[in-house]
PDB file of N, CA and C in Angstrom:
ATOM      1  N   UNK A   1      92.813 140.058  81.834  1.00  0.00           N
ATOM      2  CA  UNK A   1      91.517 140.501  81.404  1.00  0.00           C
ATOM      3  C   UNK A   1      90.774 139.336  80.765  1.00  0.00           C
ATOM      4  N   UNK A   2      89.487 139.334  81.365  1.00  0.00           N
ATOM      5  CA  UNK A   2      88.719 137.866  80.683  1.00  0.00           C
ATOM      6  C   UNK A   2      87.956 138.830  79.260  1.00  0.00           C
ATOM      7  N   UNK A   3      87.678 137.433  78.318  1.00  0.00           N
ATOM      8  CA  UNK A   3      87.565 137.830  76.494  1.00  0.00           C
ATOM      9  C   UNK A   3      86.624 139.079  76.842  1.00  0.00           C
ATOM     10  N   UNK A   4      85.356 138.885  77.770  1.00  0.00           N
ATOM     11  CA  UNK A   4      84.656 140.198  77.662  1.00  0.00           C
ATOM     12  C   UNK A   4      85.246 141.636  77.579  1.00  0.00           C
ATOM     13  N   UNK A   5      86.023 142.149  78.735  1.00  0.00           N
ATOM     14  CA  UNK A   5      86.787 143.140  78.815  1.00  0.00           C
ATOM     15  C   UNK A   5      86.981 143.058  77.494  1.00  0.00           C
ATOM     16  N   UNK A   6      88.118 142.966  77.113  1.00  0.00           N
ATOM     17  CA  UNK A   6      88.408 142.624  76.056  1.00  0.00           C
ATOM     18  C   UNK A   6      87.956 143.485  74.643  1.00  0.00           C
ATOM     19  N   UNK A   7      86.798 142.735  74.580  1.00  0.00           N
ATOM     20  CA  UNK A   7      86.340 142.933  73.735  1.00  0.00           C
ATOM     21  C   UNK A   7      85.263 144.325  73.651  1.00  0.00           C
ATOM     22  N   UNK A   8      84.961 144.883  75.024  1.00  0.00           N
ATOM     23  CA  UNK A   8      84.702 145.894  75.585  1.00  0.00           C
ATOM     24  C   UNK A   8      85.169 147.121  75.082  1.00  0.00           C
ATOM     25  N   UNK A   9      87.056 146.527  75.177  1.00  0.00           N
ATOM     26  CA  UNK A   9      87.908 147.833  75.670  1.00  0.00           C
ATOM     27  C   UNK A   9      87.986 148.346  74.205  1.00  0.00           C
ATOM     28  N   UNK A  10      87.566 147.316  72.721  1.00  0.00           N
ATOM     29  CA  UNK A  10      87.696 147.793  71.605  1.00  0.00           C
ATOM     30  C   UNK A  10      86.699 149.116  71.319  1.00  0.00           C
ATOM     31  N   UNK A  11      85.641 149.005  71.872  1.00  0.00           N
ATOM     32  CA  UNK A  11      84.314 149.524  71.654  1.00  0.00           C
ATOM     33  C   UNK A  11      84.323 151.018  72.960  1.00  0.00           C
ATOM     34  N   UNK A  12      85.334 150.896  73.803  1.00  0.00           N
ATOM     35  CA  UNK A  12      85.255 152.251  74.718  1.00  0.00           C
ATOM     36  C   UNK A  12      86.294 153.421  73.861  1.00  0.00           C
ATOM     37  N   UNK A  13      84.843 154.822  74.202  1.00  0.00           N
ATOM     38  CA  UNK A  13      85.675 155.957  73.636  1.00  0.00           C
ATOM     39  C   UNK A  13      86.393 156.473  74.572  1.00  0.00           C
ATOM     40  N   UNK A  14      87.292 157.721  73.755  1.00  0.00           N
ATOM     41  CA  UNK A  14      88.317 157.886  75.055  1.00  0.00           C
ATOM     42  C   UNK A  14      88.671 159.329  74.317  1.00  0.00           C
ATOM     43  N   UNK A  15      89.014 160.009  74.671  1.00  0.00           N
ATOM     44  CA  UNK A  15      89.517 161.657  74.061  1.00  0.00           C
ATOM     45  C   UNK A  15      91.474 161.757  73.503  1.00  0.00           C
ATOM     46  N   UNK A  16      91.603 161.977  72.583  1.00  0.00           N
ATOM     47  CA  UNK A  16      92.504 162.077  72.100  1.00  0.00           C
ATOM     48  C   UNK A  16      92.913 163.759  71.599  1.00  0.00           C
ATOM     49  N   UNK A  17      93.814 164.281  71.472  1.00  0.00           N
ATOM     50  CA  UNK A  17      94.014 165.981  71.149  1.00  0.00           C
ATOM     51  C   UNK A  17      94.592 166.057  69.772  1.00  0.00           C
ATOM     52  N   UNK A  18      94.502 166.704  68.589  1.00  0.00           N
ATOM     53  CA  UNK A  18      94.760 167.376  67.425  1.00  0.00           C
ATOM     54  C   UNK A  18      95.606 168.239  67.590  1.00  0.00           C
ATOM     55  N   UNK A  19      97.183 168.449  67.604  1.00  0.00           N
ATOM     56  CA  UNK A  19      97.516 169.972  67.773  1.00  0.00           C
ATOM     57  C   UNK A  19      97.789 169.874  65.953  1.00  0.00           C
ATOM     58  N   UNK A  20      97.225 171.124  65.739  1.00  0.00           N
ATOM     59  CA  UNK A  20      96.928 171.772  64.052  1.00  0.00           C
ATOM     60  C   UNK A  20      98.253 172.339  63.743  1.00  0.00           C
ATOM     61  N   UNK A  21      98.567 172.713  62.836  1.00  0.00           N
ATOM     62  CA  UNK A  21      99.965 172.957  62.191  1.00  0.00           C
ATOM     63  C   UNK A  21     100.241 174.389  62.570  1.00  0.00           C
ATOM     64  N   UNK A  22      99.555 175.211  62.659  1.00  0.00           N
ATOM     65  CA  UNK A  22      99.541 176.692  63.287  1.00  0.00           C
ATOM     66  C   UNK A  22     100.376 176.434  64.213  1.00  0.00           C
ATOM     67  N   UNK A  23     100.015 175.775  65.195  1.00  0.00           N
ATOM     68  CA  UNK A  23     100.634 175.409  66.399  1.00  0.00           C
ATOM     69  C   UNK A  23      99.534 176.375  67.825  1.00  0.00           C
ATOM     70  N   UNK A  24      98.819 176.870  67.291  1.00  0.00           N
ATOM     71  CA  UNK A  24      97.778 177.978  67.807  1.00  0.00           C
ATOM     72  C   UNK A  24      96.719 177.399  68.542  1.00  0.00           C
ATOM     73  N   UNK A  25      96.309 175.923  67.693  1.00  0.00           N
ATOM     74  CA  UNK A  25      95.222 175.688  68.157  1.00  0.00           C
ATOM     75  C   UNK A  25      95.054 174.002  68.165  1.00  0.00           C
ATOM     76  N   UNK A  26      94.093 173.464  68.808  1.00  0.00           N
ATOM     77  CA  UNK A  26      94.249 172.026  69.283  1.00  0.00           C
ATOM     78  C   UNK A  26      92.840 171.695  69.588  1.00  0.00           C
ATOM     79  N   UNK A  27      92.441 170.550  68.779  1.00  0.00           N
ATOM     80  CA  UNK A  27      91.397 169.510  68.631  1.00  0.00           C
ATOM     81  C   UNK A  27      90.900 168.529  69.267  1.00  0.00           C
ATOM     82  N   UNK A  28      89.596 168.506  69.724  1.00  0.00           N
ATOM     83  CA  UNK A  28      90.233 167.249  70.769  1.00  0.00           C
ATOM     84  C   UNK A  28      88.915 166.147  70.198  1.00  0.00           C
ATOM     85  N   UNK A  29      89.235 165.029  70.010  1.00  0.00           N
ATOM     86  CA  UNK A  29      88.359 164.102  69.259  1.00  0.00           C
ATOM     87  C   UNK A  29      88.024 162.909  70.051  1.00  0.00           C
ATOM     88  N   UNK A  30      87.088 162.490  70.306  1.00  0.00           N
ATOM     89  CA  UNK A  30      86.680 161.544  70.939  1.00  0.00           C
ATOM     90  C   UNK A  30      86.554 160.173  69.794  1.00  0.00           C
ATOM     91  N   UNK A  31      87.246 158.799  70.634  1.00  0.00           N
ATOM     92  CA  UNK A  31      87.973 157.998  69.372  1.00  0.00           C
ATOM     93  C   UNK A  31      87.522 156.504  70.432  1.00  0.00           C
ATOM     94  N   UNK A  32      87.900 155.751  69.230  1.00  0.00           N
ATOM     95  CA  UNK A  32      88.077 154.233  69.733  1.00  0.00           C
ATOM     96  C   UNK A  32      89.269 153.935  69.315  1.00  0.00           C
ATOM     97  N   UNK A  33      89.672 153.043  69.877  1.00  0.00           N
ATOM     98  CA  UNK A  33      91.387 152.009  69.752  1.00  0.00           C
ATOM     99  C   UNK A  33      91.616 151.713  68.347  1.00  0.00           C
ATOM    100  N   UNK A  34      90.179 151.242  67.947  1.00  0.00           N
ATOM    101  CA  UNK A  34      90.242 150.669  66.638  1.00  0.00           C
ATOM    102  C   UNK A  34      90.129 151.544  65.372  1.00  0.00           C
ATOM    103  N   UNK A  35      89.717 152.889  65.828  1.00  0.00           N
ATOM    104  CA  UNK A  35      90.220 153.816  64.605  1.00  0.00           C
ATOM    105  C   UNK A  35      91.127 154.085  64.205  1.00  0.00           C
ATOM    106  N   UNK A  36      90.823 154.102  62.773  1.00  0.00           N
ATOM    107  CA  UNK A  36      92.084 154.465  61.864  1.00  0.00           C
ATOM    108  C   UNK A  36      92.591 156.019  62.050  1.00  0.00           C
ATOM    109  N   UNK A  37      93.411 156.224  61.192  1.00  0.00           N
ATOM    110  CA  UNK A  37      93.869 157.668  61.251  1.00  0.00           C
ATOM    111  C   UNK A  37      93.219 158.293  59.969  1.00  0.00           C
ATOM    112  N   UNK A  38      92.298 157.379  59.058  1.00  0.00           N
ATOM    113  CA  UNK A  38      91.719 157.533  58.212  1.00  0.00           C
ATOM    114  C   UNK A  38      90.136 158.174  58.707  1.00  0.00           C
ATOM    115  N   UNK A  39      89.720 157.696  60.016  1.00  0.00           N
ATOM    116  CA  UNK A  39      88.882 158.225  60.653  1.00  0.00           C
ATOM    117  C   UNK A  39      89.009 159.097  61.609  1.00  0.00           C
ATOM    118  N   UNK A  40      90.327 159.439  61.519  1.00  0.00           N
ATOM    119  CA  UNK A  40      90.474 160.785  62.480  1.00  0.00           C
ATOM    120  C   UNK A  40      90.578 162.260  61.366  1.00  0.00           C
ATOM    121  N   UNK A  41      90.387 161.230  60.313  1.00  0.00           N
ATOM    122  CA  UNK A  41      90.558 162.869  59.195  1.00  0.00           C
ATOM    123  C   UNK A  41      89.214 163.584  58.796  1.00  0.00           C
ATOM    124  N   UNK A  42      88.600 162.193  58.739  1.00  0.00           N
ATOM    125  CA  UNK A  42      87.031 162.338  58.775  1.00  0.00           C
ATOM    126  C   UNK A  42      86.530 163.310  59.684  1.00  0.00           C
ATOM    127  N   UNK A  43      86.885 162.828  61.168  1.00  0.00           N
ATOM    128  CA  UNK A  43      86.376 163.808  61.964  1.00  0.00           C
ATOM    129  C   UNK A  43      86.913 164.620  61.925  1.00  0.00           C
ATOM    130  N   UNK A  44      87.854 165.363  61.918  1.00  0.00           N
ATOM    131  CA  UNK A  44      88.799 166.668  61.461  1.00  0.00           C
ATOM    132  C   UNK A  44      87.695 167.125  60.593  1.00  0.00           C
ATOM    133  N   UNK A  45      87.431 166.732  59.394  1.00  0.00           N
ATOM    134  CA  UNK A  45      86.677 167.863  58.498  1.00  0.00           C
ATOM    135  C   UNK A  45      85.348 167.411  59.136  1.00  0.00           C
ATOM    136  N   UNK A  46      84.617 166.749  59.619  1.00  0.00           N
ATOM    137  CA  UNK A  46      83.748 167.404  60.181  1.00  0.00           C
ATOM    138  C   UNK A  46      83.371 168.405  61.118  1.00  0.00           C
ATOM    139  N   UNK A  47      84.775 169.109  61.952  1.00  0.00           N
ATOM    140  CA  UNK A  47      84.624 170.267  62.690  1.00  0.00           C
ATOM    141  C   UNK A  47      85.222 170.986  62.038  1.00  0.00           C
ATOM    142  N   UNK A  48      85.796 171.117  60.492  1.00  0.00           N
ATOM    143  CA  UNK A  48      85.750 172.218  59.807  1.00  0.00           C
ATOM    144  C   UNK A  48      87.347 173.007  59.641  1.00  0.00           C
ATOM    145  N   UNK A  49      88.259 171.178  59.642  1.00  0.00           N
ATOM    146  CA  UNK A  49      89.678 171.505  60.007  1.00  0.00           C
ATOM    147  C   UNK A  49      89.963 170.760  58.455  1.00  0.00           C
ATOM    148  N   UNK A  50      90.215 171.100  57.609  1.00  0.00           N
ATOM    149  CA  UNK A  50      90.834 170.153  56.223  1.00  0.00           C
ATOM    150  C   UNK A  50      92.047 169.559  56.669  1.00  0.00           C
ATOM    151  N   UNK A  51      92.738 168.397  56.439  1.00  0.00           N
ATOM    152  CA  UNK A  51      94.007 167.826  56.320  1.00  0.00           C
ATOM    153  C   UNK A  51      94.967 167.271  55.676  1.00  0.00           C
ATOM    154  N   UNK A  52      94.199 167.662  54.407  1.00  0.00           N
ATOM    155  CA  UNK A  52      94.588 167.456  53.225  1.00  0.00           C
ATOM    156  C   UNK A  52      95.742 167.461  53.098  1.00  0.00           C
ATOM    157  N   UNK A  53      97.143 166.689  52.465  1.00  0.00           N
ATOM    158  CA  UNK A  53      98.237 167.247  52.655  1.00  0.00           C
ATOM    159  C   UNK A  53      98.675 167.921  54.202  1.00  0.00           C
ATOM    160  N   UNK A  54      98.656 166.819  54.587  1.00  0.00           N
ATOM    161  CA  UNK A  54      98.985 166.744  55.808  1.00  0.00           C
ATOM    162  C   UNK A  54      99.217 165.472  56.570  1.00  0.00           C
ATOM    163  N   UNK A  55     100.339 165.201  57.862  1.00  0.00           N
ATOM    164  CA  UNK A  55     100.311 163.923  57.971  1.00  0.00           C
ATOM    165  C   UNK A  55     100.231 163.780  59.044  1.00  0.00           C
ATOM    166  N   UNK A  56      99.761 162.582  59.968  1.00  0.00           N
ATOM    167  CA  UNK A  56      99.719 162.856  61.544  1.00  0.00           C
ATOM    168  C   UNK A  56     100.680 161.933  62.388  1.00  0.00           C
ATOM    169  N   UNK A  57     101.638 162.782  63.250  1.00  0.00           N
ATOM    170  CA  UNK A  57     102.437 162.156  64.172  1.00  0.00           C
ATOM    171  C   UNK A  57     102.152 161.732  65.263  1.00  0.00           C
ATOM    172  N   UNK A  58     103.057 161.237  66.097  1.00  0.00           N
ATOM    173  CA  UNK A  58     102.712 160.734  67.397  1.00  0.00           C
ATOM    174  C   UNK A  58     104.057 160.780  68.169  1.00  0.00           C
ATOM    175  N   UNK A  59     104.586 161.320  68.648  1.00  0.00           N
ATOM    176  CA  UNK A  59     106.011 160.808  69.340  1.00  0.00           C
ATOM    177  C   UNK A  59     107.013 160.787  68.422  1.00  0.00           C
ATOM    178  N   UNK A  60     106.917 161.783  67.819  1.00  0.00           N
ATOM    179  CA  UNK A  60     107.616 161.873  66.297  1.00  0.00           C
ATOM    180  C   UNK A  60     107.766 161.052  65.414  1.00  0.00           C
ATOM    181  N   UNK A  61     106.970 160.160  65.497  1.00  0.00           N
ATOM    182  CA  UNK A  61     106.768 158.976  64.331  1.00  0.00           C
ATOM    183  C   UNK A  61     105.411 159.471  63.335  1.00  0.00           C
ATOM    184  N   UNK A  62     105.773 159.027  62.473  1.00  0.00           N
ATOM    185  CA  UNK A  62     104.557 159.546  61.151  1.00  0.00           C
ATOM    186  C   UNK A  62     103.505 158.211  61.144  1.00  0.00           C
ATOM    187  N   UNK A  63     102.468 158.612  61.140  1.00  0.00           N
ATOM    188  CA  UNK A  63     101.567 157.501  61.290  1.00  0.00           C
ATOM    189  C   UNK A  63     100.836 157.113  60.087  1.00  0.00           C
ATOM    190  N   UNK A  64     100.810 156.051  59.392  1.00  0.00           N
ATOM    191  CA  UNK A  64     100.245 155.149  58.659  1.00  0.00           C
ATOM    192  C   UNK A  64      98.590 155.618  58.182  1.00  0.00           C
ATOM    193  N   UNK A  65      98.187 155.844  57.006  1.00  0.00           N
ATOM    194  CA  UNK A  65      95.911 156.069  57.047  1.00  0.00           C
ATOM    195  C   UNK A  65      95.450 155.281  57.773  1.00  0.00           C
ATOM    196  N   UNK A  66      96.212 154.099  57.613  1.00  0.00           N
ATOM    197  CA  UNK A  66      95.311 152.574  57.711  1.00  0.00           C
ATOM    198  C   UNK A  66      95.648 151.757  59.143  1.00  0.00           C
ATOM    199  N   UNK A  67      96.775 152.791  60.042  1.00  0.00           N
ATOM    200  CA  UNK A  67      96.881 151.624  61.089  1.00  0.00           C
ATOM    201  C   UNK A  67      95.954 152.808  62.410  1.00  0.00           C
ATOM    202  N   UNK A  68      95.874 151.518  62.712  1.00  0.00           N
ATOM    203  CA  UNK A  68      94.422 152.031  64.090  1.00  0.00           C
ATOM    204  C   UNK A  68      95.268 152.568  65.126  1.00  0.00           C
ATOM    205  N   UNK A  69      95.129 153.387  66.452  1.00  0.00           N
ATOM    206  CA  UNK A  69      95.143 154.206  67.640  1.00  0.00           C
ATOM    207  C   UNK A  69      95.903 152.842  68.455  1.00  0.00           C
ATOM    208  N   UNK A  70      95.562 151.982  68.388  1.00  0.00           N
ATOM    209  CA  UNK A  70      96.012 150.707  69.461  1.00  0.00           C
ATOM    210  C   UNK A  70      97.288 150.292  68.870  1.00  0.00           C
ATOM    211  N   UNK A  71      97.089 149.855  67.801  1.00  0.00           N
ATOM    212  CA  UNK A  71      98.264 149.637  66.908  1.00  0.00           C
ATOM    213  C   UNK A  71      99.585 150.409  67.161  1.00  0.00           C
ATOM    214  N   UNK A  72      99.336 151.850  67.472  1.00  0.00           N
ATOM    215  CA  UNK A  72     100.532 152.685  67.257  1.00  0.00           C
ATOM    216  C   UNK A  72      99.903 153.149  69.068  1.00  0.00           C
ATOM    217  N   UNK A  73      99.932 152.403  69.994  1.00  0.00           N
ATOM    218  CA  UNK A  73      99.608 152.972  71.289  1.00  0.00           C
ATOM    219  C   UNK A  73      99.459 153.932  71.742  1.00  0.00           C
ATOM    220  N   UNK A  74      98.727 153.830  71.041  1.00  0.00           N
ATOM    221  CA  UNK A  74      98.012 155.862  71.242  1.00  0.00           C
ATOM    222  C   UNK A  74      96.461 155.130  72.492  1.00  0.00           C
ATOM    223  N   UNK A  75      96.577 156.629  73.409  1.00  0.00           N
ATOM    224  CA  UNK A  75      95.840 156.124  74.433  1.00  0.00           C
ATOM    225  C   UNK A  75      94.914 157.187  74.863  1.00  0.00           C
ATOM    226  N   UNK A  76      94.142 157.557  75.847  1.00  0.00           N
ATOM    227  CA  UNK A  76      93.185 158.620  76.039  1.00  0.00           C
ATOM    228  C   UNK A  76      94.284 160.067  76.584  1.00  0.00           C
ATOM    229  N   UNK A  77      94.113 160.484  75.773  1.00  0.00           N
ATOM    230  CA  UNK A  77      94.660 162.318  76.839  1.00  0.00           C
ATOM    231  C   UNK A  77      96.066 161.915  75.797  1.00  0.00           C
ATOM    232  N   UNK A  78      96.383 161.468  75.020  1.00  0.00           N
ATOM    233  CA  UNK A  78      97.226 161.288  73.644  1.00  0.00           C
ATOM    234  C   UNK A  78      97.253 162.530  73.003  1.00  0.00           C
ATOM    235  N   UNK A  79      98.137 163.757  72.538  1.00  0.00           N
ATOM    236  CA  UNK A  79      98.691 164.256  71.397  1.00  0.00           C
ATOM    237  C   UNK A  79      99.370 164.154  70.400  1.00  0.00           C
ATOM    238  N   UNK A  80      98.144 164.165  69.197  1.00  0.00           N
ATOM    239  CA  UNK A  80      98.912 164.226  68.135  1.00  0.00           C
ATOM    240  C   UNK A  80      98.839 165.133  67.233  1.00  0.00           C
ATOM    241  N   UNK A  81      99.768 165.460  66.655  1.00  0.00           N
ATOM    242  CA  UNK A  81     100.584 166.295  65.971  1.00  0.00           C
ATOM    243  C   UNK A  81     100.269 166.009  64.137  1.00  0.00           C
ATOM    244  N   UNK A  82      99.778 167.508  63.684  1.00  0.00           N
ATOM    245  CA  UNK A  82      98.909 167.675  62.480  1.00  0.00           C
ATOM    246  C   UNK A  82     100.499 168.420  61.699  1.00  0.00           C
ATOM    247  N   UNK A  83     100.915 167.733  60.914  1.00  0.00           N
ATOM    248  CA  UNK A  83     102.094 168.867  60.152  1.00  0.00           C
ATOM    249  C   UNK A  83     101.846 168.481  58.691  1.00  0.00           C
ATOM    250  N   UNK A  84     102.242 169.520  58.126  1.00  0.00           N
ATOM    251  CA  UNK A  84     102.152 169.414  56.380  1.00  0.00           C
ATOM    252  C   UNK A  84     103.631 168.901  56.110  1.00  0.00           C
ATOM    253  N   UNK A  85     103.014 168.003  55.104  1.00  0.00           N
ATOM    254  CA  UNK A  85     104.117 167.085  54.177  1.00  0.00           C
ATOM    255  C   UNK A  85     105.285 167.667  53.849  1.00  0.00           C
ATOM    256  N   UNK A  86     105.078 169.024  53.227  1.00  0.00           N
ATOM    257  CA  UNK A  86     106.052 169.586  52.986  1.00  0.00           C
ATOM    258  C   UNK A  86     107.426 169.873  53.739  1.00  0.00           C
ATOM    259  N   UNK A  87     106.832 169.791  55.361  1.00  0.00           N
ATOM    260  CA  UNK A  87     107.933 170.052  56.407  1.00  0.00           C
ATOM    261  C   UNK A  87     108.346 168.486  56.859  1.00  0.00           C
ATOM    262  N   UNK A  88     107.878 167.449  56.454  1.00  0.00           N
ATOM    263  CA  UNK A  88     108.221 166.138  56.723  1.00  0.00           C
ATOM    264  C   UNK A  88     109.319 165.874  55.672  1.00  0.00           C
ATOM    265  N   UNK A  89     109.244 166.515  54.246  1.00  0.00           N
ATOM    266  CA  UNK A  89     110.142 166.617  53.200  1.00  0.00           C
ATOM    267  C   UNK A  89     111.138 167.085  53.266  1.00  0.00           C
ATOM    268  N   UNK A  90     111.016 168.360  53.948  1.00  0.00           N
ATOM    269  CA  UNK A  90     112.374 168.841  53.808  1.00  0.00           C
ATOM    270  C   UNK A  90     113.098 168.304  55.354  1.00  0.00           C
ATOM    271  N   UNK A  91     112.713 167.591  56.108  1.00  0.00           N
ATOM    272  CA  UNK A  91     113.609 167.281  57.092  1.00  0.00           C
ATOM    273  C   UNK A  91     113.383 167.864  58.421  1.00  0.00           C
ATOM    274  N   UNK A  92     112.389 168.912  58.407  1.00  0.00           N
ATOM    275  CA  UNK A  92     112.143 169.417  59.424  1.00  0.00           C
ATOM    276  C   UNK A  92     111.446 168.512  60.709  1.00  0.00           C
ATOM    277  N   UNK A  93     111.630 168.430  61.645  1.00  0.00           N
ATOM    278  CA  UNK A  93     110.885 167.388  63.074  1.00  0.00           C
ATOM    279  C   UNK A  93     109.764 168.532  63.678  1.00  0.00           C
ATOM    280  N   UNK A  94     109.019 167.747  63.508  1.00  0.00           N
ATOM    281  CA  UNK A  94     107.607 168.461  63.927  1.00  0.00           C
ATOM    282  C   UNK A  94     107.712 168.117  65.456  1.00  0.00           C
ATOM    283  N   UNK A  95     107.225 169.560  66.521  1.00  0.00           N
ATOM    284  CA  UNK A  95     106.855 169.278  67.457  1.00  0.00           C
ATOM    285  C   UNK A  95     105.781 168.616  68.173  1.00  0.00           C
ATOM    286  N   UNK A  96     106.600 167.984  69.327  1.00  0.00           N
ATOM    287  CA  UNK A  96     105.783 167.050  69.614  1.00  0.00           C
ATOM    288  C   UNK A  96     106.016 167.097  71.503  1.00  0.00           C
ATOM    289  N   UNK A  97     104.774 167.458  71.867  1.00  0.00           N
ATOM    290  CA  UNK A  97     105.164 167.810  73.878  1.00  0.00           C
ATOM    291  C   UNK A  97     105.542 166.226  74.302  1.00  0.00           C
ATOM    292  N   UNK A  98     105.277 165.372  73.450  1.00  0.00           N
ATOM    293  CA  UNK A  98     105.465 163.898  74.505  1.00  0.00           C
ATOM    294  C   UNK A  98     106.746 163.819  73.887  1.00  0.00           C
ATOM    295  N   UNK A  99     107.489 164.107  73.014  1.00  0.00           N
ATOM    296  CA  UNK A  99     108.930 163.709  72.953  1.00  0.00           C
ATOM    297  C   UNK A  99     110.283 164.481  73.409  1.00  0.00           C
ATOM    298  N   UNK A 100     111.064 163.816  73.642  1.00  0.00           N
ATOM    299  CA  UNK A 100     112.402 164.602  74.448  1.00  0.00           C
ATOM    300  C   UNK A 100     112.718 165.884  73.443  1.00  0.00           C
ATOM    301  N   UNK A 101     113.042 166.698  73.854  1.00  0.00           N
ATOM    302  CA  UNK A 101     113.690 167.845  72.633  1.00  0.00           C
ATOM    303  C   UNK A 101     115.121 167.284  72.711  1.00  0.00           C
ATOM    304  N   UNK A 102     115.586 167.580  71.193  1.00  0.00           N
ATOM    305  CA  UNK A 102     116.711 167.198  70.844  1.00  0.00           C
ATOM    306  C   UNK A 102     118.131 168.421  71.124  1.00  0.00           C
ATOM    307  N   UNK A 103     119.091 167.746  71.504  1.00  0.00           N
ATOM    308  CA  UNK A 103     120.119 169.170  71.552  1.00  0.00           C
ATOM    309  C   UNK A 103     120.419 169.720  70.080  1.00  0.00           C
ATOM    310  N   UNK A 104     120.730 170.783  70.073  1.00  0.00           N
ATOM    311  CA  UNK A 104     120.951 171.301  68.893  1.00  0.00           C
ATOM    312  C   UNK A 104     122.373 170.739  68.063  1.00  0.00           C
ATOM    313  N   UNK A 105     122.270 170.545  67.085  1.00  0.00           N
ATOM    314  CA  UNK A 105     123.509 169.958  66.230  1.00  0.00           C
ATOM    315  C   UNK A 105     124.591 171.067  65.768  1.00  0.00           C
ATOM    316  N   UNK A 106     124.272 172.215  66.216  1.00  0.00           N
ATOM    317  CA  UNK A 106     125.401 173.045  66.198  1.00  0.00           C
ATOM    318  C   UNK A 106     125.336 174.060  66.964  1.00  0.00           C
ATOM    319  N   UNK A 107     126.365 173.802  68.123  1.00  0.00           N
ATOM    320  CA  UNK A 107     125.739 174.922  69.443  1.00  0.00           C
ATOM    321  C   UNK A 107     125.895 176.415  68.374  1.00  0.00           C
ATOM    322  N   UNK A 108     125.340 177.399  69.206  1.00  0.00           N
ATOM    323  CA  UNK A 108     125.298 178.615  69.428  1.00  0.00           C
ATOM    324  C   UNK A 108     126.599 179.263  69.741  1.00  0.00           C
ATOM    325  N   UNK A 109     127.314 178.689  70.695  1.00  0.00           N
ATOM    326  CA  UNK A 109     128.632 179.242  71.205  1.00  0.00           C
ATOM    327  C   UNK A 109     129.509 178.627  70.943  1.00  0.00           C
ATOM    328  N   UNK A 110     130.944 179.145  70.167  1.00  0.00           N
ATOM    329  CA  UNK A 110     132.042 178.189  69.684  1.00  0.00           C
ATOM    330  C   UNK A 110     132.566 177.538  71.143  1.00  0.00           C
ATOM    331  N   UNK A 111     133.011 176.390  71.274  1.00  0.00           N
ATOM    332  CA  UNK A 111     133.523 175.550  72.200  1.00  0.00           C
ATOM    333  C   UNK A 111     135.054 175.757  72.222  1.00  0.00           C
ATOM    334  N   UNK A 112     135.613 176.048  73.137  1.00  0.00           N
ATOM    335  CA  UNK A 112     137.299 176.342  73.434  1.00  0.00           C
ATOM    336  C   UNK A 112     137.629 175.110  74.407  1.00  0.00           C
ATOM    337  N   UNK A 113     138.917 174.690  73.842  1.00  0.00           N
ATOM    338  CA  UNK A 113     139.230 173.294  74.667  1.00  0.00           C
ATOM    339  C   UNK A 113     140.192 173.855  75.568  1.00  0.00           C
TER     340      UNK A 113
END
């Protein structure tokens, strides 16, 4: 890519999705590379979603206020994942459709050798 592109691709918007902690309902925000997650909260309460106490994932990683969409390769048609702190505390893994589901750590059915 020559510097123009480049410098282009900072400045192109692109649609990114909100799934909200309900799990009910999903946001979809139109973003640049170079936004923060500090400006994705912004826009959150401007359509009337608070996030207060709340943190935003990506691929089950917890994402930073201050690091930008490019930074953490987040890309157009991207879900991310709105969960309250509280369930990041106690250990709970917030769902997430782009990551593998995990097997369960203690089957259901006792195992006979």
């Amino acid at each position: 890519m020559n510097r123009m592109q480049r410098l282009m691709a900072h400045w192109m918007r692109c649609h990114v999705c909100v799934q909200l902690p309900d799990g009910q309902r999903m946001v979809s925000l139109r973003v640049r590379p170079n936004d923060t997650i500090k400006h994705l909260r912004l826009r959150l309460v401007r359509q009337g979603v608070t996030s207060w106490k709340m943190d935003f994932t990506y691929r089950g990683n917890q994402l930073g206020e201050n690091e930008t969409l490019e930074e953490n390769h987040i890309t157009a048609g991207a879900v991310l994942v709105l969960v309250r702190k509280e369930s990041l505390l106690c250990g709970n893994r917030p769902f997430s459709p782009t990551s593998p589901r995990q097997p369960s750590e203690h089957p259901t059915q006792p195992t006979h050798p």
